[in-house]
PDB file of N, CA and C in Angstrom:
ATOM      1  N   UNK A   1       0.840  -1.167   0.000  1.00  0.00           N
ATOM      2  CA  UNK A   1       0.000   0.000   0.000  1.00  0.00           C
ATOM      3  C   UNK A   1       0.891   1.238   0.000  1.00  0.00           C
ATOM      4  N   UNK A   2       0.727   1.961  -1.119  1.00  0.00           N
ATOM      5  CA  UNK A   2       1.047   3.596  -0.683  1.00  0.00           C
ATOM      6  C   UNK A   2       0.474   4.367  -0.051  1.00  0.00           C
ATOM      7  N   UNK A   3       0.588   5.154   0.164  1.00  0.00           N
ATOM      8  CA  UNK A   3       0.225   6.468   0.763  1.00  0.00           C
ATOM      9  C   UNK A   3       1.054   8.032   0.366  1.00  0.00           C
ATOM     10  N   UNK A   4       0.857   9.252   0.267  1.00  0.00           N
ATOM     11  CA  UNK A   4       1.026  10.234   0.368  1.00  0.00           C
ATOM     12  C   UNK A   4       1.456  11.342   1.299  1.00  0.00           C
ATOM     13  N   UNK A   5       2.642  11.605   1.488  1.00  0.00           N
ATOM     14  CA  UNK A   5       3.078  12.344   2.784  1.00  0.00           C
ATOM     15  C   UNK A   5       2.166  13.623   2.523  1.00  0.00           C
ATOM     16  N   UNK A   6       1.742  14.201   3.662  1.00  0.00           N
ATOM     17  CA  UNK A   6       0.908  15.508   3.412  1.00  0.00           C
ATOM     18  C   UNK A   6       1.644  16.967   4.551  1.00  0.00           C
ATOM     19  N   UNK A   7       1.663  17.883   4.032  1.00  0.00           N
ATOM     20  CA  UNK A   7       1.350  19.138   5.119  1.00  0.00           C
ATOM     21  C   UNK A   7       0.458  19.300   6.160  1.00  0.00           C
ATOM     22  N   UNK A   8       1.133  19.159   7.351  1.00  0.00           N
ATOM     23  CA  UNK A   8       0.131  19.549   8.384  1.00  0.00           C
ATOM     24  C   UNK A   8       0.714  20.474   9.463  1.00  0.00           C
ATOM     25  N   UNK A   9       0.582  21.536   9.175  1.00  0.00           N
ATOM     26  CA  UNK A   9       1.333  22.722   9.731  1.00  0.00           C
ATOM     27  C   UNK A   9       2.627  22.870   9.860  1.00  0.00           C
ATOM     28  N   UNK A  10       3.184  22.848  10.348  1.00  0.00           N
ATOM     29  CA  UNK A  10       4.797  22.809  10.296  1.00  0.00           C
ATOM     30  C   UNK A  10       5.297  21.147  10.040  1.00  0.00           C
ATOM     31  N   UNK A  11       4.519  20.068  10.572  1.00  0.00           N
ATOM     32  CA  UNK A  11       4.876  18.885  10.460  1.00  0.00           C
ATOM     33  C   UNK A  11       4.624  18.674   8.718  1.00  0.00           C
ATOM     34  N   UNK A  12       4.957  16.820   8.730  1.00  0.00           N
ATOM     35  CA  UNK A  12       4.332  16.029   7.663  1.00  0.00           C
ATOM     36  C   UNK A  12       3.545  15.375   8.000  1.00  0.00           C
ATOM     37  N   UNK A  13       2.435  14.377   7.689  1.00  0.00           N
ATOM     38  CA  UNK A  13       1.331  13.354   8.366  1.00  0.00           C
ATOM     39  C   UNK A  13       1.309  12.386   6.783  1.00  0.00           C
ATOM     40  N   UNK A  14       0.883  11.254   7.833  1.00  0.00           N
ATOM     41  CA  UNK A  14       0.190  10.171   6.507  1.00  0.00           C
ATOM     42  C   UNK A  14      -1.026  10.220   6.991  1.00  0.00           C
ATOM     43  N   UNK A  15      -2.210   9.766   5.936  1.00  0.00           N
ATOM     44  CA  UNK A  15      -3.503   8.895   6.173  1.00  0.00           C
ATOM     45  C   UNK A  15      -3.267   7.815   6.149  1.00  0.00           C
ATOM     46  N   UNK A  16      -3.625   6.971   7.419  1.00  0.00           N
ATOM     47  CA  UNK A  16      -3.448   5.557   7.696  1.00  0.00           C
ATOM     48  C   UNK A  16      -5.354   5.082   7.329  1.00  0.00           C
ATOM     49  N   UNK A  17      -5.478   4.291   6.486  1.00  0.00           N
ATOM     50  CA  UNK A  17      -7.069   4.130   6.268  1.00  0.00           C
ATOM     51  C   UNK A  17      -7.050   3.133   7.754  1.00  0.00           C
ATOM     52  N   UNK A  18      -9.169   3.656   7.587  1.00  0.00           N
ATOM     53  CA  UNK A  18      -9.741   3.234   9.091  1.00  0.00           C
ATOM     54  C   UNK A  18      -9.454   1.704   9.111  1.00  0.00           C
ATOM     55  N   UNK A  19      -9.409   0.614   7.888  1.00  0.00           N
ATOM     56  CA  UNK A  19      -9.275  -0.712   8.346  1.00  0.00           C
ATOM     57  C   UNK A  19      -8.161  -1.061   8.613  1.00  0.00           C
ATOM     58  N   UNK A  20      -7.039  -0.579   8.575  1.00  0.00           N
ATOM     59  CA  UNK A  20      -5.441  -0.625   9.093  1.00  0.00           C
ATOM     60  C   UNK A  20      -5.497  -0.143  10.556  1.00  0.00           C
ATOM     61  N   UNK A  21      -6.513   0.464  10.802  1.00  0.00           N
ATOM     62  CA  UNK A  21      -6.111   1.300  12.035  1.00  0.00           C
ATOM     63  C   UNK A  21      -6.859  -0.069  13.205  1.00  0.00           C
ATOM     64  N   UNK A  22      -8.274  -0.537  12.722  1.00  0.00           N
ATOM     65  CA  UNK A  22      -8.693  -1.578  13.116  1.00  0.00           C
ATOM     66  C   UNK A  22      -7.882  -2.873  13.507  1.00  0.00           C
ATOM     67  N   UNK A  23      -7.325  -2.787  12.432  1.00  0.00           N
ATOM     68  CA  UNK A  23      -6.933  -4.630  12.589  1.00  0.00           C
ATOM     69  C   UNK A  23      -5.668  -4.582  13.793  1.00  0.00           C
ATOM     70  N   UNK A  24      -4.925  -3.515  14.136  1.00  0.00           N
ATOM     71  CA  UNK A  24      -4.107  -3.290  15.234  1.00  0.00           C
ATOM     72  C   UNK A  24      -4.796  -3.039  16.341  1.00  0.00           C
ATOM     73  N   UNK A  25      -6.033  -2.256  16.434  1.00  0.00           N
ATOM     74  CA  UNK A  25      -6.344  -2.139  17.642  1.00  0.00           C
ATOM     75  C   UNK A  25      -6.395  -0.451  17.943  1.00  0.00           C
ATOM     76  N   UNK A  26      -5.706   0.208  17.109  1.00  0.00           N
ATOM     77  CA  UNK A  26      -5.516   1.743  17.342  1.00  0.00           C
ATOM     78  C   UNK A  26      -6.983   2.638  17.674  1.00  0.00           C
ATOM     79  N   UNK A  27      -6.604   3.047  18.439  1.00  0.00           N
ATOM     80  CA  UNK A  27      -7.867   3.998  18.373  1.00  0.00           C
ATOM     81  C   UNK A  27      -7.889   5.692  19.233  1.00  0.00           C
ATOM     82  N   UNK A  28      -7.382   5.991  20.458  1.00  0.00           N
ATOM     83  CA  UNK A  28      -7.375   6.844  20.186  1.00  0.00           C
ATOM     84  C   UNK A  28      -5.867   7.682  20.437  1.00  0.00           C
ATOM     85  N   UNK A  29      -4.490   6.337  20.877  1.00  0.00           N
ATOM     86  CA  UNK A  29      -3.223   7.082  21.051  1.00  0.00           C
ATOM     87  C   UNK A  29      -2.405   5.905  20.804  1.00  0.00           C
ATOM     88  N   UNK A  30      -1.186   6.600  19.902  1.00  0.00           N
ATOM     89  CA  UNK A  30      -0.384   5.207  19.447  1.00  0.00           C
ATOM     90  C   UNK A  30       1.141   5.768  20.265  1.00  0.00           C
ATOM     91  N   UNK A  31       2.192   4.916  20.123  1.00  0.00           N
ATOM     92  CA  UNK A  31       3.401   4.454  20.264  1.00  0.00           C
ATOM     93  C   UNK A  31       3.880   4.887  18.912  1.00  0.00           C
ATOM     94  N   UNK A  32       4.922   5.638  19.475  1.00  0.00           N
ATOM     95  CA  UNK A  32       5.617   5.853  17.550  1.00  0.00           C
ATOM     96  C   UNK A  32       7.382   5.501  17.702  1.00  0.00           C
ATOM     97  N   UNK A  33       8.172   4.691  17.167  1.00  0.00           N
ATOM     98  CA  UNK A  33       9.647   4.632  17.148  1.00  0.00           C
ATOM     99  C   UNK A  33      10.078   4.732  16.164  1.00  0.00           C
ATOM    100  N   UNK A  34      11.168   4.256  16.170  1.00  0.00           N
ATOM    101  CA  UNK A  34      11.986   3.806  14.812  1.00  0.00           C
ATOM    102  C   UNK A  34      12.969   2.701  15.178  1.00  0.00           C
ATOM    103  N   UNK A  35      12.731   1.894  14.034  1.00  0.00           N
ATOM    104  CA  UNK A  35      13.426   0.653  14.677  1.00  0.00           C
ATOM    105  C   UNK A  35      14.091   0.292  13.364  1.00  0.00           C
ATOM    106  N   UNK A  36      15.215  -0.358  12.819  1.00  0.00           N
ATOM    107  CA  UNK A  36      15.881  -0.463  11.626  1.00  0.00           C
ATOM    108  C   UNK A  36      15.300   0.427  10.507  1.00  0.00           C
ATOM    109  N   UNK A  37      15.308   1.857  10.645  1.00  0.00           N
ATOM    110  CA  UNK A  37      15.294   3.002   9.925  1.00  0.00           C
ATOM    111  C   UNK A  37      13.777   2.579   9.156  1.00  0.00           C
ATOM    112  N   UNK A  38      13.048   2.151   9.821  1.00  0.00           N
ATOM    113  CA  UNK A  38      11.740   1.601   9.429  1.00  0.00           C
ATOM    114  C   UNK A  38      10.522   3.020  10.771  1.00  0.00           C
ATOM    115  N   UNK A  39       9.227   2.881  10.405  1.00  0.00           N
ATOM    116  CA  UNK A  39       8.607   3.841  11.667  1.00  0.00           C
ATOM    117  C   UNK A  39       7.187   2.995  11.642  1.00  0.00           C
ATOM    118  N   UNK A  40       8.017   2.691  13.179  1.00  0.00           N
ATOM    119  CA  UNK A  40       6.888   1.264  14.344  1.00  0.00           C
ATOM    120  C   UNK A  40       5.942   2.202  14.551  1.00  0.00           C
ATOM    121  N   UNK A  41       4.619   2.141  14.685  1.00  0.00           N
ATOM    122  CA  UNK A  41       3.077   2.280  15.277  1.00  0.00           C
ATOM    123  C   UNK A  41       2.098   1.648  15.839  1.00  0.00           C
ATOM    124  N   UNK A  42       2.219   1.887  17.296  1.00  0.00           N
ATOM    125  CA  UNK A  42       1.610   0.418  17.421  1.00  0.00           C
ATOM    126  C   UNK A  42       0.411   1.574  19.255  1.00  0.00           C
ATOM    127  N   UNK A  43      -0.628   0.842  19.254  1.00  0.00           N
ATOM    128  CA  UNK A  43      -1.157   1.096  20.310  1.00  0.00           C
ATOM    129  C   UNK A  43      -0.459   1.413  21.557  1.00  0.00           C
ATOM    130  N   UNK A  44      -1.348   2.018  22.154  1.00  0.00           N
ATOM    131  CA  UNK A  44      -0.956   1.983  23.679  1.00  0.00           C
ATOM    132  C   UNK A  44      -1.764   1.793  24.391  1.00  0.00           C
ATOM    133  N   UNK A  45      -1.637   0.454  25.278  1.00  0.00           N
ATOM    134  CA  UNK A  45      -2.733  -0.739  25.805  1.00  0.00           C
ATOM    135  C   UNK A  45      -2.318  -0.313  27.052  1.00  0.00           C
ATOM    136  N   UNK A  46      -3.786  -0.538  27.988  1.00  0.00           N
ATOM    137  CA  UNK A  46      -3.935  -0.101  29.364  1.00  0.00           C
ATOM    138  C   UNK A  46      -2.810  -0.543  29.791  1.00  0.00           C
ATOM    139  N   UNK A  47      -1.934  -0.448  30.841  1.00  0.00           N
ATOM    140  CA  UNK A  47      -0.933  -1.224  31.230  1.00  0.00           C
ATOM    141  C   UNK A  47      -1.687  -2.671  32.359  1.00  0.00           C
ATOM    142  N   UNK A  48      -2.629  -2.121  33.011  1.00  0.00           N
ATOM    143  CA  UNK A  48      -3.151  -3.074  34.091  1.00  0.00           C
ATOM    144  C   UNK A  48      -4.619  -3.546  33.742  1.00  0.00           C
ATOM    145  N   UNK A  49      -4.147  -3.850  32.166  1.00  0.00           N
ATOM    146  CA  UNK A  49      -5.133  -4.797  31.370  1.00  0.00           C
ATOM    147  C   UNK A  49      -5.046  -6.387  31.684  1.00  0.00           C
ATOM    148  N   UNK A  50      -6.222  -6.749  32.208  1.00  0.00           N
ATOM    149  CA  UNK A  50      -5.815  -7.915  32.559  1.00  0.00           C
ATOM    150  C   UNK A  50      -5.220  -8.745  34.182  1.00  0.00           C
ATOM    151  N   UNK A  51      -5.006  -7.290  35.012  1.00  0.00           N
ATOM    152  CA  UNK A  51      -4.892  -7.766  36.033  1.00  0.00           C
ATOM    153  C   UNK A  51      -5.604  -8.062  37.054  1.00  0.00           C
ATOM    154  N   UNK A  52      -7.293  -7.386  37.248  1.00  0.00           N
ATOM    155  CA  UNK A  52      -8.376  -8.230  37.662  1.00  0.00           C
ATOM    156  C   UNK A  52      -8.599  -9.531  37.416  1.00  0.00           C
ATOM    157  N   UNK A  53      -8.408 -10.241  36.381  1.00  0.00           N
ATOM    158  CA  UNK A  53      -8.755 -12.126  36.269  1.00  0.00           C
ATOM    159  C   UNK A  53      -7.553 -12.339  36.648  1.00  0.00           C
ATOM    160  N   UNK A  54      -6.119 -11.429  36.708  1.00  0.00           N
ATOM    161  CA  UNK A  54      -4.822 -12.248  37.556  1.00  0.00           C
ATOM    162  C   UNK A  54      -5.379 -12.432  38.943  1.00  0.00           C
ATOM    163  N   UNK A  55      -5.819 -11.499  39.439  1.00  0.00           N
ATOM    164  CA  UNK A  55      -5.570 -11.501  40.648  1.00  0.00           C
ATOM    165  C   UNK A  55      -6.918 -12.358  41.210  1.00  0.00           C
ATOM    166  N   UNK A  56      -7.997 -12.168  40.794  1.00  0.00           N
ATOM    167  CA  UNK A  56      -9.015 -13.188  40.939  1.00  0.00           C
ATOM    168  C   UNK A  56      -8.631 -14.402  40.595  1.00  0.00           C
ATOM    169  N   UNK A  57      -7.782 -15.069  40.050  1.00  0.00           N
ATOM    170  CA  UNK A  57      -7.374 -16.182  39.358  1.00  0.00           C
ATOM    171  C   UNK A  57      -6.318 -17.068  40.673  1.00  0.00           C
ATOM    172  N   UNK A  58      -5.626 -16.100  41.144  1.00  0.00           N
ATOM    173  CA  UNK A  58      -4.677 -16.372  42.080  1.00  0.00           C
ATOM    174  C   UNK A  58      -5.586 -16.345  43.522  1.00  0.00           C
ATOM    175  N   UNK A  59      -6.304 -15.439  43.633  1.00  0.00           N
ATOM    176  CA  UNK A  59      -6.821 -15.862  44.930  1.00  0.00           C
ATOM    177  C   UNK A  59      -7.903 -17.257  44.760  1.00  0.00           C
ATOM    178  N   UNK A  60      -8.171 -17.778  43.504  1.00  0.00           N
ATOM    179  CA  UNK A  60      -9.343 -18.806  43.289  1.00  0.00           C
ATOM    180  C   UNK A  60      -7.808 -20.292  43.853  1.00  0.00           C
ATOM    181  N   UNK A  61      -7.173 -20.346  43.387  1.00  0.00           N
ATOM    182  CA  UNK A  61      -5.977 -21.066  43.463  1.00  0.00           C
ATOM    183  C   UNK A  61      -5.480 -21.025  44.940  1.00  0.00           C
ATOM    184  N   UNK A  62      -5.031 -20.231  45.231  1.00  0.00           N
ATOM    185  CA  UNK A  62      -3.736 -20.132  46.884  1.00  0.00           C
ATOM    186  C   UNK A  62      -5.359 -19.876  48.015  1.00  0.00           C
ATOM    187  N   UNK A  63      -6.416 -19.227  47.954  1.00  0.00           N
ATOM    188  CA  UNK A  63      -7.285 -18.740  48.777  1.00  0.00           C
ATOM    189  C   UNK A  63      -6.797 -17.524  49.158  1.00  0.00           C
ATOM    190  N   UNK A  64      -5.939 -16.783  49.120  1.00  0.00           N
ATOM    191  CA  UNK A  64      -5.387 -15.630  49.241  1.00  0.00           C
ATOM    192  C   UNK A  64      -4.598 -14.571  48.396  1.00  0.00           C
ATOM    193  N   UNK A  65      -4.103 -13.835  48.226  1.00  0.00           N
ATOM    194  CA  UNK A  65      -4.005 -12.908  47.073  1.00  0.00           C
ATOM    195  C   UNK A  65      -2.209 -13.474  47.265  1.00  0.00           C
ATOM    196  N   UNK A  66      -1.567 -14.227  46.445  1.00  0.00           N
ATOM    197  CA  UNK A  66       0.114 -15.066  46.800  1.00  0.00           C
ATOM    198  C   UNK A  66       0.936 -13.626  47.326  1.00  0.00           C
ATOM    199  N   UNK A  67       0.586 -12.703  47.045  1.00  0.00           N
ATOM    200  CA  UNK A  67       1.912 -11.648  46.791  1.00  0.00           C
ATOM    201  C   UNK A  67       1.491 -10.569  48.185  1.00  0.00           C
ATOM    202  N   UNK A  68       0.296 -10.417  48.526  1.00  0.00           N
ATOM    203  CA  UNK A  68      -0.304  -9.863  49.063  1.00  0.00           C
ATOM    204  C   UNK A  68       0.517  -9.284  50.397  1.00  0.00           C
ATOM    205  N   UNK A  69       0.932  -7.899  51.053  1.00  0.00           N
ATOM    206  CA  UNK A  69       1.659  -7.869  52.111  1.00  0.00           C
ATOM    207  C   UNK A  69       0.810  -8.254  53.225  1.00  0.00           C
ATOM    208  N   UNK A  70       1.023  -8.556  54.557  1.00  0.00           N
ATOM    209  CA  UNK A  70       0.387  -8.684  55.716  1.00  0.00           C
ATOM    210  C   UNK A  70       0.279  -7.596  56.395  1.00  0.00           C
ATOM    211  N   UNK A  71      -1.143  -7.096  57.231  1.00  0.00           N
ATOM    212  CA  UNK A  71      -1.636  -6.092  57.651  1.00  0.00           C
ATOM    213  C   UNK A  71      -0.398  -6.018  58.837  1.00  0.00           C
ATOM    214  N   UNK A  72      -0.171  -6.826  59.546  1.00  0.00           N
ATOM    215  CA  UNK A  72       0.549  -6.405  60.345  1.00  0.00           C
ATOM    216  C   UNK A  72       1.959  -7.368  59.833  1.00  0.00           C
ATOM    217  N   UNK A  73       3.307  -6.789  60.472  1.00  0.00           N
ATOM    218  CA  UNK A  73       4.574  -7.311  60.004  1.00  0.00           C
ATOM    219  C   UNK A  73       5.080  -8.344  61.467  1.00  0.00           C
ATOM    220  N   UNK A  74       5.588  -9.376  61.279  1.00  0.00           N
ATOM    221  CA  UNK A  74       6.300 -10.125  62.103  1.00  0.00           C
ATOM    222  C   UNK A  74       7.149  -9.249  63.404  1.00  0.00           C
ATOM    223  N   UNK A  75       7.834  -8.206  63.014  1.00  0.00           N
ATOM    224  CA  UNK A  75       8.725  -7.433  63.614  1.00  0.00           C
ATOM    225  C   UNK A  75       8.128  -6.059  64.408  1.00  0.00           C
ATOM    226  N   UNK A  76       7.091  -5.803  63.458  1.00  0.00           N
ATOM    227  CA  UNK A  76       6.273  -4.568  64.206  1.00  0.00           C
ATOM    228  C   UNK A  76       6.454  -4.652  65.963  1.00  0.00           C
ATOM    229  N   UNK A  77       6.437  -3.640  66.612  1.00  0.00           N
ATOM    230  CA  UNK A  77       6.057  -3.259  67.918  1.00  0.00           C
ATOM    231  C   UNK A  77       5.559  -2.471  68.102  1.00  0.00           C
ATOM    232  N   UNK A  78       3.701  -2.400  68.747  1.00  0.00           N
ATOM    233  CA  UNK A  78       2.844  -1.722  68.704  1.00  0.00           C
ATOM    234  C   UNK A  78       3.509  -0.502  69.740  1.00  0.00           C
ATOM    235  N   UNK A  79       4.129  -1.296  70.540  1.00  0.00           N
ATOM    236  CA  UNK A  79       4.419  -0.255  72.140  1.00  0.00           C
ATOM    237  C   UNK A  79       5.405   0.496  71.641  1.00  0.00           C
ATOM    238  N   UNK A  80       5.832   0.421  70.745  1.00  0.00           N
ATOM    239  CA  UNK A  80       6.929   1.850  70.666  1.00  0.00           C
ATOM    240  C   UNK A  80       6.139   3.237  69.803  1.00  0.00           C
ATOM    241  N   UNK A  81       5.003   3.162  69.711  1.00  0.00           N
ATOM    242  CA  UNK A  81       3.742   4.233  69.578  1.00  0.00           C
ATOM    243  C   UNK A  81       3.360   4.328  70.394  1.00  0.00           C
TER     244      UNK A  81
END
Protein backbone atom coordinates (compact mmCIF):
# COMPACT_ATOMS: atom_id res chain seq x y z
CA UNK A 1 0.00 0.00 0.00
CA UNK A 2 1.05 3.60 -0.68
CA UNK A 3 0.23 6.47 0.76
CA UNK A 4 1.03 10.23 0.37
CA UNK A 5 3.08 12.34 2.78
CA UNK A 6 0.91 15.51 3.41
CA UNK A 7 1.35 19.14 5.12
CA UNK A 8 0.13 19.55 8.38
CA UNK A 9 1.33 22.72 9.73
CA UNK A 10 4.80 22.81 10.30
CA UNK A 11 4.88 18.89 10.46
CA UNK A 12 4.33 16.03 7.66
CA UNK A 13 1.33 13.35 8.37
CA UNK A 14 0.19 10.17 6.51
CA UNK A 15 -3.50 8.90 6.17
CA UNK A 16 -3.45 5.56 7.70
CA UNK A 17 -7.07 4.13 6.27
CA UNK A 18 -9.74 3.23 9.09
CA UNK A 19 -9.28 -0.71 8.35
CA UNK A 20 -5.44 -0.62 9.09
CA UNK A 21 -6.11 1.30 12.04
CA UNK A 22 -8.69 -1.58 13.12
CA UNK A 23 -6.93 -4.63 12.59
CA UNK A 24 -4.11 -3.29 15.23
CA UNK A 25 -6.34 -2.14 17.64
CA UNK A 26 -5.52 1.74 17.34
CA UNK A 27 -7.87 4.00 18.37
CA UNK A 28 -7.38 6.84 20.19
CA UNK A 29 -3.22 7.08 21.05
CA UNK A 30 -0.38 5.21 19.45
CA UNK A 31 3.40 4.45 20.26
CA UNK A 32 5.62 5.85 17.55
CA UNK A 33 9.65 4.63 17.15
CA UNK A 34 11.99 3.81 14.81
CA UNK A 35 13.43 0.65 14.68
CA UNK A 36 15.88 -0.46 11.63
CA UNK A 37 15.29 3.00 9.93
CA UNK A 38 11.74 1.60 9.43
CA UNK A 39 8.61 3.84 11.67
CA UNK A 40 6.89 1.26 14.34
CA UNK A 41 3.08 2.28 15.28
CA UNK A 42 1.61 0.42 17.42
CA UNK A 43 -1.16 1.10 20.31
CA UNK A 44 -0.96 1.98 23.68
CA UNK A 45 -2.73 -0.74 25.81
CA UNK A 46 -3.93 -0.10 29.36
CA UNK A 47 -0.93 -1.22 31.23
CA UNK A 48 -3.15 -3.07 34.09
CA UNK A 49 -5.13 -4.80 31.37
CA UNK A 50 -5.81 -7.91 32.56
CA UNK A 51 -4.89 -7.77 36.03
CA UNK A 52 -8.38 -8.23 37.66
CA UNK A 53 -8.76 -12.13 36.27
CA UNK A 54 -4.82 -12.25 37.56
CA UNK A 55 -5.57 -11.50 40.65
CA UNK A 56 -9.02 -13.19 40.94
CA UNK A 57 -7.37 -16.18 39.36
CA UNK A 58 -4.68 -16.37 42.08
CA UNK A 59 -6.82 -15.86 44.93
CA UNK A 60 -9.34 -18.81 43.29
CA UNK A 61 -5.98 -21.07 43.46
CA UNK A 62 -3.74 -20.13 46.88
CA UNK A 63 -7.28 -18.74 48.78
CA UNK A 64 -5.39 -15.63 49.24
CA UNK A 65 -4.00 -12.91 47.07
CA UNK A 66 0.11 -15.07 46.80
CA UNK A 67 1.91 -11.65 46.79
CA UNK A 68 -0.30 -9.86 49.06
CA UNK A 69 1.66 -7.87 52.11
CA UNK A 70 0.39 -8.68 55.72
CA UNK A 71 -1.64 -6.09 57.65
CA UNK A 72 0.55 -6.41 60.34
CA UNK A 73 4.57 -7.31 60.00
CA UNK A 74 6.30 -10.12 62.10
CA UNK A 75 8.73 -7.43 63.61
CA UNK A 76 6.27 -4.57 64.21
CA UNK A 77 6.06 -3.26 67.92
CA UNK A 78 2.84 -1.72 68.70
CA UNK A 79 4.42 -0.25 72.14
CA UNK A 80 6.93 1.85 70.67
CA UNK A 81 3.74 4.23 69.58
Amino acid sequence: METNIIKVGNSKGIIIPSKLLKMIGLTDKARIKVLDDKIMIEPIKNPREGWEELILADIEKNGVLANELPDVFEDENFEEW
